[in-house]
PDB file of N, CA and C in Angstrom:
ATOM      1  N   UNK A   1       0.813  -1.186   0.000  1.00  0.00           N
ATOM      2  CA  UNK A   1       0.000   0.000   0.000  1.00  0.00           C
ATOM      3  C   UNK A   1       0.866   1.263   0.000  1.00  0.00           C
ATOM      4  N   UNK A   2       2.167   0.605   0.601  1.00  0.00           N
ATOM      5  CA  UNK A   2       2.844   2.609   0.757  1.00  0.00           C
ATOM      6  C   UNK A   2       3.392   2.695  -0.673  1.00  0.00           C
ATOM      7  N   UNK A   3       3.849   1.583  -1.715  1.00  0.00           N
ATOM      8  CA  UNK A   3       3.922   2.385  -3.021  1.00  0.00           C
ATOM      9  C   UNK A   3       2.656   3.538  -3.966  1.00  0.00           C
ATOM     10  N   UNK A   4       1.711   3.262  -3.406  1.00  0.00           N
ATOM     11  CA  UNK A   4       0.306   3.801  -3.939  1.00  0.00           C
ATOM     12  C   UNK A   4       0.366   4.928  -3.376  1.00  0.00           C
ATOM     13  N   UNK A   5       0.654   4.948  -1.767  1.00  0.00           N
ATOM     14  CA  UNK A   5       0.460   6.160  -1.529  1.00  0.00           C
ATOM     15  C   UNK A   5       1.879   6.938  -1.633  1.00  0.00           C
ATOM     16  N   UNK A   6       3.055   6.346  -2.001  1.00  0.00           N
ATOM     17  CA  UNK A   6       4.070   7.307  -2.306  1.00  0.00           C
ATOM     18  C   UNK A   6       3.626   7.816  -3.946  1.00  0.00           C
ATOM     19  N   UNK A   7       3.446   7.207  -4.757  1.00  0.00           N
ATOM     20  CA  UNK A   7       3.084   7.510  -6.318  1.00  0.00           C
ATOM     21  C   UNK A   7       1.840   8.430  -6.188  1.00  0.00           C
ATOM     22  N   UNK A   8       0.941   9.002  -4.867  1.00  0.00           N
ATOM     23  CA  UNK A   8      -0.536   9.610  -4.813  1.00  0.00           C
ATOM     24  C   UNK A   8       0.395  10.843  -4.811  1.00  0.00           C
ATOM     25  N   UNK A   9       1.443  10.875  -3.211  1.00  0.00           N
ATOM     26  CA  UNK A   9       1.934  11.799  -2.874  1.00  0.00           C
ATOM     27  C   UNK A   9       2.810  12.575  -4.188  1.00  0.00           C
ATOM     28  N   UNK A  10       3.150  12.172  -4.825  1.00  0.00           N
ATOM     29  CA  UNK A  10       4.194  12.719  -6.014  1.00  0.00           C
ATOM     30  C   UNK A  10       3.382  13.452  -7.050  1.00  0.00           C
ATOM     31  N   UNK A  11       1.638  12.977  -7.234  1.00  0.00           N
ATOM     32  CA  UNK A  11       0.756  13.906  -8.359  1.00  0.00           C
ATOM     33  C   UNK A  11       0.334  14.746  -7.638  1.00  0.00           C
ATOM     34  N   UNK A  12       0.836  15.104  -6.129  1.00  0.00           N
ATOM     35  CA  UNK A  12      -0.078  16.346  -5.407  1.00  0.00           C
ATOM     36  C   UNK A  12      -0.119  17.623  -6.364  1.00  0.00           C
ATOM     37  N   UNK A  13       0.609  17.498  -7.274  1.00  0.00           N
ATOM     38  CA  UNK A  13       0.625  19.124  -8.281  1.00  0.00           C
ATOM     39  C   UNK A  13      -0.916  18.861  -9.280  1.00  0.00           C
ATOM     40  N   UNK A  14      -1.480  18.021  -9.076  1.00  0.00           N
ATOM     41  CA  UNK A  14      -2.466  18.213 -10.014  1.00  0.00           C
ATOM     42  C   UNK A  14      -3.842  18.531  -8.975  1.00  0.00           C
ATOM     43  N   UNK A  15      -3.713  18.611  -7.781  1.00  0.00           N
ATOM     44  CA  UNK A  15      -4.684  18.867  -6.994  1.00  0.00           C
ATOM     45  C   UNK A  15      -5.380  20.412  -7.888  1.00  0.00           C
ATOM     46  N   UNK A  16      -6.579  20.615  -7.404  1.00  0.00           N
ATOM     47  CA  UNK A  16      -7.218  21.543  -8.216  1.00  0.00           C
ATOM     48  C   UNK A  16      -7.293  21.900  -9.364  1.00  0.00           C
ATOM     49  N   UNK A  17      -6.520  20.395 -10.274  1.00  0.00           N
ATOM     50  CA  UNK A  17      -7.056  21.088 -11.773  1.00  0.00           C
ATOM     51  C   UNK A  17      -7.810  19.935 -12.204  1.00  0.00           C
ATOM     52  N   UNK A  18      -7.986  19.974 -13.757  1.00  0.00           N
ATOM     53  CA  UNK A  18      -9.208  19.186 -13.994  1.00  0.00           C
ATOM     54  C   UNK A  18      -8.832  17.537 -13.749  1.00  0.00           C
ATOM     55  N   UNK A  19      -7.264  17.425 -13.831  1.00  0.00           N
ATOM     56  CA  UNK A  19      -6.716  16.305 -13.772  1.00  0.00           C
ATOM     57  C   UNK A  19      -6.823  15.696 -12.190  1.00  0.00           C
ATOM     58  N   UNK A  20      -7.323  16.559 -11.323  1.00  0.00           N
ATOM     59  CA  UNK A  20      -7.674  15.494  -9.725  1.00  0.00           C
ATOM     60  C   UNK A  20      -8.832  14.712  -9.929  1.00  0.00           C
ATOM     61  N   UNK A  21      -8.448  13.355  -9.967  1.00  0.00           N
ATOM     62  CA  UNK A  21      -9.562  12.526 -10.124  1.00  0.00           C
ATOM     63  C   UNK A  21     -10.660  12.156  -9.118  1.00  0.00           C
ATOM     64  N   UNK A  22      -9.754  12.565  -7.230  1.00  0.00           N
ATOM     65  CA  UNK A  22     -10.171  12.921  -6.406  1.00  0.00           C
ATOM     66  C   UNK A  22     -11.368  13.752  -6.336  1.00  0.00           C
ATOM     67  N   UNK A  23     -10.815  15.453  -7.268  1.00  0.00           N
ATOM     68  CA  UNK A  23     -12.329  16.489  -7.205  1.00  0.00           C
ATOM     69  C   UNK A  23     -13.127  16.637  -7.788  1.00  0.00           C
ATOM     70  N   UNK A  24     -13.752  15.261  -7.579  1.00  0.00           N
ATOM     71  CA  UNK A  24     -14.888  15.026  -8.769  1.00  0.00           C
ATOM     72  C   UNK A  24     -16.462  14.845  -7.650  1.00  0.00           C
ATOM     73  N   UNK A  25     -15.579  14.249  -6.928  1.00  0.00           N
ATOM     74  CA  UNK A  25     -16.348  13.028  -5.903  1.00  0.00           C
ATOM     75  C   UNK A  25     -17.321  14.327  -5.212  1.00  0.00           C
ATOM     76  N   UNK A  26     -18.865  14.377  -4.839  1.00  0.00           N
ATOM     77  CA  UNK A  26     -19.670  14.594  -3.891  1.00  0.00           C
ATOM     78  C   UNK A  26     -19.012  15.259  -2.710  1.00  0.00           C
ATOM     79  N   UNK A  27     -18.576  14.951  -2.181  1.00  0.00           N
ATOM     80  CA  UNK A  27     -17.983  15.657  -0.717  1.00  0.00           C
ATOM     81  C   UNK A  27     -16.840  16.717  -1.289  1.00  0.00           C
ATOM     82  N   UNK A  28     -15.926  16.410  -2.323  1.00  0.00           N
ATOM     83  CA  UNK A  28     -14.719  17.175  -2.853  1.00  0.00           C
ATOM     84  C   UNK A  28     -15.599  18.859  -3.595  1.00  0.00           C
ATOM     85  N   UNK A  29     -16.940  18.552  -3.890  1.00  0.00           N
ATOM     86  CA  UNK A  29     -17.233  19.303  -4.916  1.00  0.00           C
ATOM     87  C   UNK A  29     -18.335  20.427  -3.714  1.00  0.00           C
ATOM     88  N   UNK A  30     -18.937  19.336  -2.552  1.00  0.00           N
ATOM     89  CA  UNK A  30     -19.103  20.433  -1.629  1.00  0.00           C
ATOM     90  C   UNK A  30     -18.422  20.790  -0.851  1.00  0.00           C
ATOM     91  N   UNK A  31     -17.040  20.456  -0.095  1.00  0.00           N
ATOM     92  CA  UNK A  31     -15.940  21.618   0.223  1.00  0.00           C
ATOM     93  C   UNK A  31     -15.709  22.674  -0.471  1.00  0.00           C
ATOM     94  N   UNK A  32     -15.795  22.648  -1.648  1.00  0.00           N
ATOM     95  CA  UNK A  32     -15.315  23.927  -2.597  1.00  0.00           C
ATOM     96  C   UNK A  32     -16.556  24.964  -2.332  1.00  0.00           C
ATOM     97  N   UNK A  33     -18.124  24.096  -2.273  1.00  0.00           N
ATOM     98  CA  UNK A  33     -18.755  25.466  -2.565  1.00  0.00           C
ATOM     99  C   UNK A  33     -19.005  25.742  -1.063  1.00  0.00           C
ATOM    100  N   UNK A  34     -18.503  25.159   0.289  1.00  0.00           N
ATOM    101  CA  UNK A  34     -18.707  25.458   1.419  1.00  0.00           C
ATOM    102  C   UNK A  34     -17.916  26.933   1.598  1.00  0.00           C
ATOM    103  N   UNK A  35     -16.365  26.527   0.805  1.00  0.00           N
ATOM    104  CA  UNK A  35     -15.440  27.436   0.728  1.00  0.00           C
ATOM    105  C   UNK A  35     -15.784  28.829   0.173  1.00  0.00           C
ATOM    106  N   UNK A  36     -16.624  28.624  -1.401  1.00  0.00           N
ATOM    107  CA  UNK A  36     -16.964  29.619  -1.823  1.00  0.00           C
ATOM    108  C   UNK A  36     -17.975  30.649  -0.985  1.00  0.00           C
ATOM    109  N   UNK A  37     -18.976  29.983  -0.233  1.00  0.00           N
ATOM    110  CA  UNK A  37     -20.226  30.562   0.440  1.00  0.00           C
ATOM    111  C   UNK A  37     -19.257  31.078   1.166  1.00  0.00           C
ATOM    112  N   UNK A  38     -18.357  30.728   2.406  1.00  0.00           N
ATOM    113  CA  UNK A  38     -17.450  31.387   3.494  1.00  0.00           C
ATOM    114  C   UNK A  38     -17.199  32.459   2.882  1.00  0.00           C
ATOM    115  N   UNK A  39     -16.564  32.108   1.808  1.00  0.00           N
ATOM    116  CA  UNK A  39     -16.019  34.036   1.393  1.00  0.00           C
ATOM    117  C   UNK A  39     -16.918  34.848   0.845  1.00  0.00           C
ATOM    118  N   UNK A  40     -17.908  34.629   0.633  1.00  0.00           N
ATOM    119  CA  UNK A  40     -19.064  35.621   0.089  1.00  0.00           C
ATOM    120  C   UNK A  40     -19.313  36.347   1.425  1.00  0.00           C
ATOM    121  N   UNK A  41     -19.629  35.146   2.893  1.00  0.00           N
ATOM    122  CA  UNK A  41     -19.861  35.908   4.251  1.00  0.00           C
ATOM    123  C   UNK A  41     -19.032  36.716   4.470  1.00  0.00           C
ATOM    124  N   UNK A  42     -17.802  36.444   4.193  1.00  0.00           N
ATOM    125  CA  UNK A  42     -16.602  37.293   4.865  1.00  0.00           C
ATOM    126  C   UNK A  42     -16.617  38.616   4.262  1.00  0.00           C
ATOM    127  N   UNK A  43     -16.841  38.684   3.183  1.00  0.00           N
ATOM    128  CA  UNK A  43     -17.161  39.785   1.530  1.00  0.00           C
ATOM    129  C   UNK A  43     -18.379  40.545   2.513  1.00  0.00           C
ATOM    130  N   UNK A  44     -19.062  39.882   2.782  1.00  0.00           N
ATOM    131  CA  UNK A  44     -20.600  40.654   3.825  1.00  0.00           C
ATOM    132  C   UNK A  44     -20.145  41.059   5.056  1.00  0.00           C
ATOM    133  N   UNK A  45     -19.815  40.520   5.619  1.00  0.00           N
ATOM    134  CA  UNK A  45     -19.914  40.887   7.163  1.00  0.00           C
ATOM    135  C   UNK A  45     -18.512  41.857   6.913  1.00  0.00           C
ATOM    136  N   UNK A  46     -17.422  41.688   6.112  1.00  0.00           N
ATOM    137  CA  UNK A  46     -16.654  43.442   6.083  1.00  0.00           C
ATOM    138  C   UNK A  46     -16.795  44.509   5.560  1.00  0.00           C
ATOM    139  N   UNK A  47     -18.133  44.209   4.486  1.00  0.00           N
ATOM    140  CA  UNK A  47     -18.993  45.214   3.924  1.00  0.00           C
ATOM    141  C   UNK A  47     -19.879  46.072   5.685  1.00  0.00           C
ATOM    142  N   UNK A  48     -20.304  45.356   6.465  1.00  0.00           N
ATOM    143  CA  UNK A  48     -20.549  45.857   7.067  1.00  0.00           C
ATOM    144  C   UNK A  48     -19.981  46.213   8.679  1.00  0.00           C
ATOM    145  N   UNK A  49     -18.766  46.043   8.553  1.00  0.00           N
ATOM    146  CA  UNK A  49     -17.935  45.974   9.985  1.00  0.00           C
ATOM    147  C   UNK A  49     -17.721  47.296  10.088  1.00  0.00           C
ATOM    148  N   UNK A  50     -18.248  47.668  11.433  1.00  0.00           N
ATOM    149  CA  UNK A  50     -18.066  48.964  12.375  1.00  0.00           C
ATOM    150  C   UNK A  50     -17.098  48.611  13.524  1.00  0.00           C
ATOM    151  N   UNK A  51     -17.061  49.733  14.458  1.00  0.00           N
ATOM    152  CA  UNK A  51     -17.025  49.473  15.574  1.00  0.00           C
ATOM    153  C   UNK A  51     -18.358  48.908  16.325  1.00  0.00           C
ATOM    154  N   UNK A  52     -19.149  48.603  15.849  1.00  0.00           N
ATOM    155  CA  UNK A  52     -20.665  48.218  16.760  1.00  0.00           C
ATOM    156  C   UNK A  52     -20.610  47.140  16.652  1.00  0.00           C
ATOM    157  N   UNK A  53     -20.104  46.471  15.035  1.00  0.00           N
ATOM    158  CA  UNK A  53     -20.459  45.238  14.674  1.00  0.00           C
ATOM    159  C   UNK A  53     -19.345  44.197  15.321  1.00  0.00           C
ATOM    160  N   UNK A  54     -18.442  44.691  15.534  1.00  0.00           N
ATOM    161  CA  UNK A  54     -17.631  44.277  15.382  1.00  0.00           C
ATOM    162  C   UNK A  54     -17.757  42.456  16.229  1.00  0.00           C
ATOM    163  N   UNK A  55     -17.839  42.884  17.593  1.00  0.00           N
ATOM    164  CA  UNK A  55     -17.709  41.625  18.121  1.00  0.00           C
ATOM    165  C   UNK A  55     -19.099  40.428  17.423  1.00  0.00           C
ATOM    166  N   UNK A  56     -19.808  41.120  16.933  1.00  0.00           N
ATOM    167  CA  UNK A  56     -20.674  40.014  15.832  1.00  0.00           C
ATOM    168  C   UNK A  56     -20.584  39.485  14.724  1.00  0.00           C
ATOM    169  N   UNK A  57     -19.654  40.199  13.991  1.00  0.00           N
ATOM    170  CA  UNK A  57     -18.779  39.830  12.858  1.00  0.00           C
ATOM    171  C   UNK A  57     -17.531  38.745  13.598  1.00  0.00           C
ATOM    172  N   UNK A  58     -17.124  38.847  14.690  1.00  0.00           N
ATOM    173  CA  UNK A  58     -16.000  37.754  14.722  1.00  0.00           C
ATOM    174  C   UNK A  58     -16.674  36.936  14.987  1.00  0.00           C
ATOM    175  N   UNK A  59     -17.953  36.618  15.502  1.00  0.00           N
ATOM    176  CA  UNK A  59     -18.682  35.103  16.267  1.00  0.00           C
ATOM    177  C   UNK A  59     -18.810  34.863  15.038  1.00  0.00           C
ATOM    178  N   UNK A  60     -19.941  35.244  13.959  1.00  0.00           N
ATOM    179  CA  UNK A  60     -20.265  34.331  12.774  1.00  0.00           C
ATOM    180  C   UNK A  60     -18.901  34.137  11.925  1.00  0.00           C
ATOM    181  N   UNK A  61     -17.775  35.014  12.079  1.00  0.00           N
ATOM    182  CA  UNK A  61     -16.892  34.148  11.382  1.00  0.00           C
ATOM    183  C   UNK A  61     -15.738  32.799  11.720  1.00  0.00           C
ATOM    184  N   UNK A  62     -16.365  33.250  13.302  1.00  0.00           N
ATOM    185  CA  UNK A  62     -15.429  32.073  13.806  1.00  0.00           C
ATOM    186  C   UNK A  62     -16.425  30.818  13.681  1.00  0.00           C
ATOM    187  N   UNK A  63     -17.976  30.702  13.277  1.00  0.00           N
ATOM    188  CA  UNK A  63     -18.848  29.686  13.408  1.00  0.00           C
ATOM    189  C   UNK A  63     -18.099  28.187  12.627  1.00  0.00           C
ATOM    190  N   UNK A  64     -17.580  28.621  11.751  1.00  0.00           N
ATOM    191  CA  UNK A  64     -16.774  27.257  11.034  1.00  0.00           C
ATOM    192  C   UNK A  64     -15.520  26.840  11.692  1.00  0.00           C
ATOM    193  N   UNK A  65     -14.705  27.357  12.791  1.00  0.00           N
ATOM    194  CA  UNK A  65     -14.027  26.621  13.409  1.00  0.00           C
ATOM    195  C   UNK A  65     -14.706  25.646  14.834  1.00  0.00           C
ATOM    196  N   UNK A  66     -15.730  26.251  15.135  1.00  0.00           N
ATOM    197  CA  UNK A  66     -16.456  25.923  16.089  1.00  0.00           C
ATOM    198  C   UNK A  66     -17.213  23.847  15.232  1.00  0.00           C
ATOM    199  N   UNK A  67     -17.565  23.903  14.175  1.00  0.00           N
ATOM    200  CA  UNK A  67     -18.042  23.237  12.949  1.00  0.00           C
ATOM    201  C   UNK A  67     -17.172  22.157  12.845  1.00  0.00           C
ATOM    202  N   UNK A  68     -16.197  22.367  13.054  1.00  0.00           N
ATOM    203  CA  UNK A  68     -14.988  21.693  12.996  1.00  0.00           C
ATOM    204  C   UNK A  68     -14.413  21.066  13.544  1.00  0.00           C
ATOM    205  N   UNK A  69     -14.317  21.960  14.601  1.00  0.00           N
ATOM    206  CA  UNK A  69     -13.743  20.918  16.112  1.00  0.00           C
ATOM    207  C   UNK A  69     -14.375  20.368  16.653  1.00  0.00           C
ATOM    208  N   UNK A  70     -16.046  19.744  16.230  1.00  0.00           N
ATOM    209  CA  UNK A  70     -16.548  19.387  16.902  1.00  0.00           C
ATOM    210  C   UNK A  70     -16.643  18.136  15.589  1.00  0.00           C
ATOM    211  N   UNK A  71     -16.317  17.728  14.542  1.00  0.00           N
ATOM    212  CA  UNK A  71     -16.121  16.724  13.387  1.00  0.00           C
ATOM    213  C   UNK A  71     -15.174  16.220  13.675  1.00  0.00           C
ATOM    214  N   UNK A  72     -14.017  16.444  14.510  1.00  0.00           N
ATOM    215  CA  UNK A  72     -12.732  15.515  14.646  1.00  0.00           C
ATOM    216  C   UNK A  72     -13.064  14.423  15.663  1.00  0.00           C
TER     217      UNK A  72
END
């Protein structure tokens, strides 16, 4: 098995292009648009960051580490 995964480790340069056969798969294709939605929020909530907002803008952006550490 570790030749497979030494020969996986060596095409890591094709990660994100059309050649990952990996980012095809269901889960690969919703990380990306989880990723994309995150930065649209982030695009929003600094469209609207004050001093007022402020400590409410860091909770909803910290909501995906919170998401996270609770999946491991």
């Amino acid at each position: 098995m570790m030749p497979v995964f030494r020969t996986l480790a060596k095409l890591r340069f094709l990660r994100g292009t059309p050649f990952d056969i990996f980012g095809y798969s269901p889960d690969r294709k919703l990380e990306r648009d989880l990723i994309a939605g995150y930065e649209k929020d982030v695009a929003t909530v600094l469209g609207l960051l004050s001093p007022l907002t402020h400590d409410t803008a860091v909770e909803i952006l910290s909501l995906p580490d919170r998401i996270r550490a609770t999946a491991r």
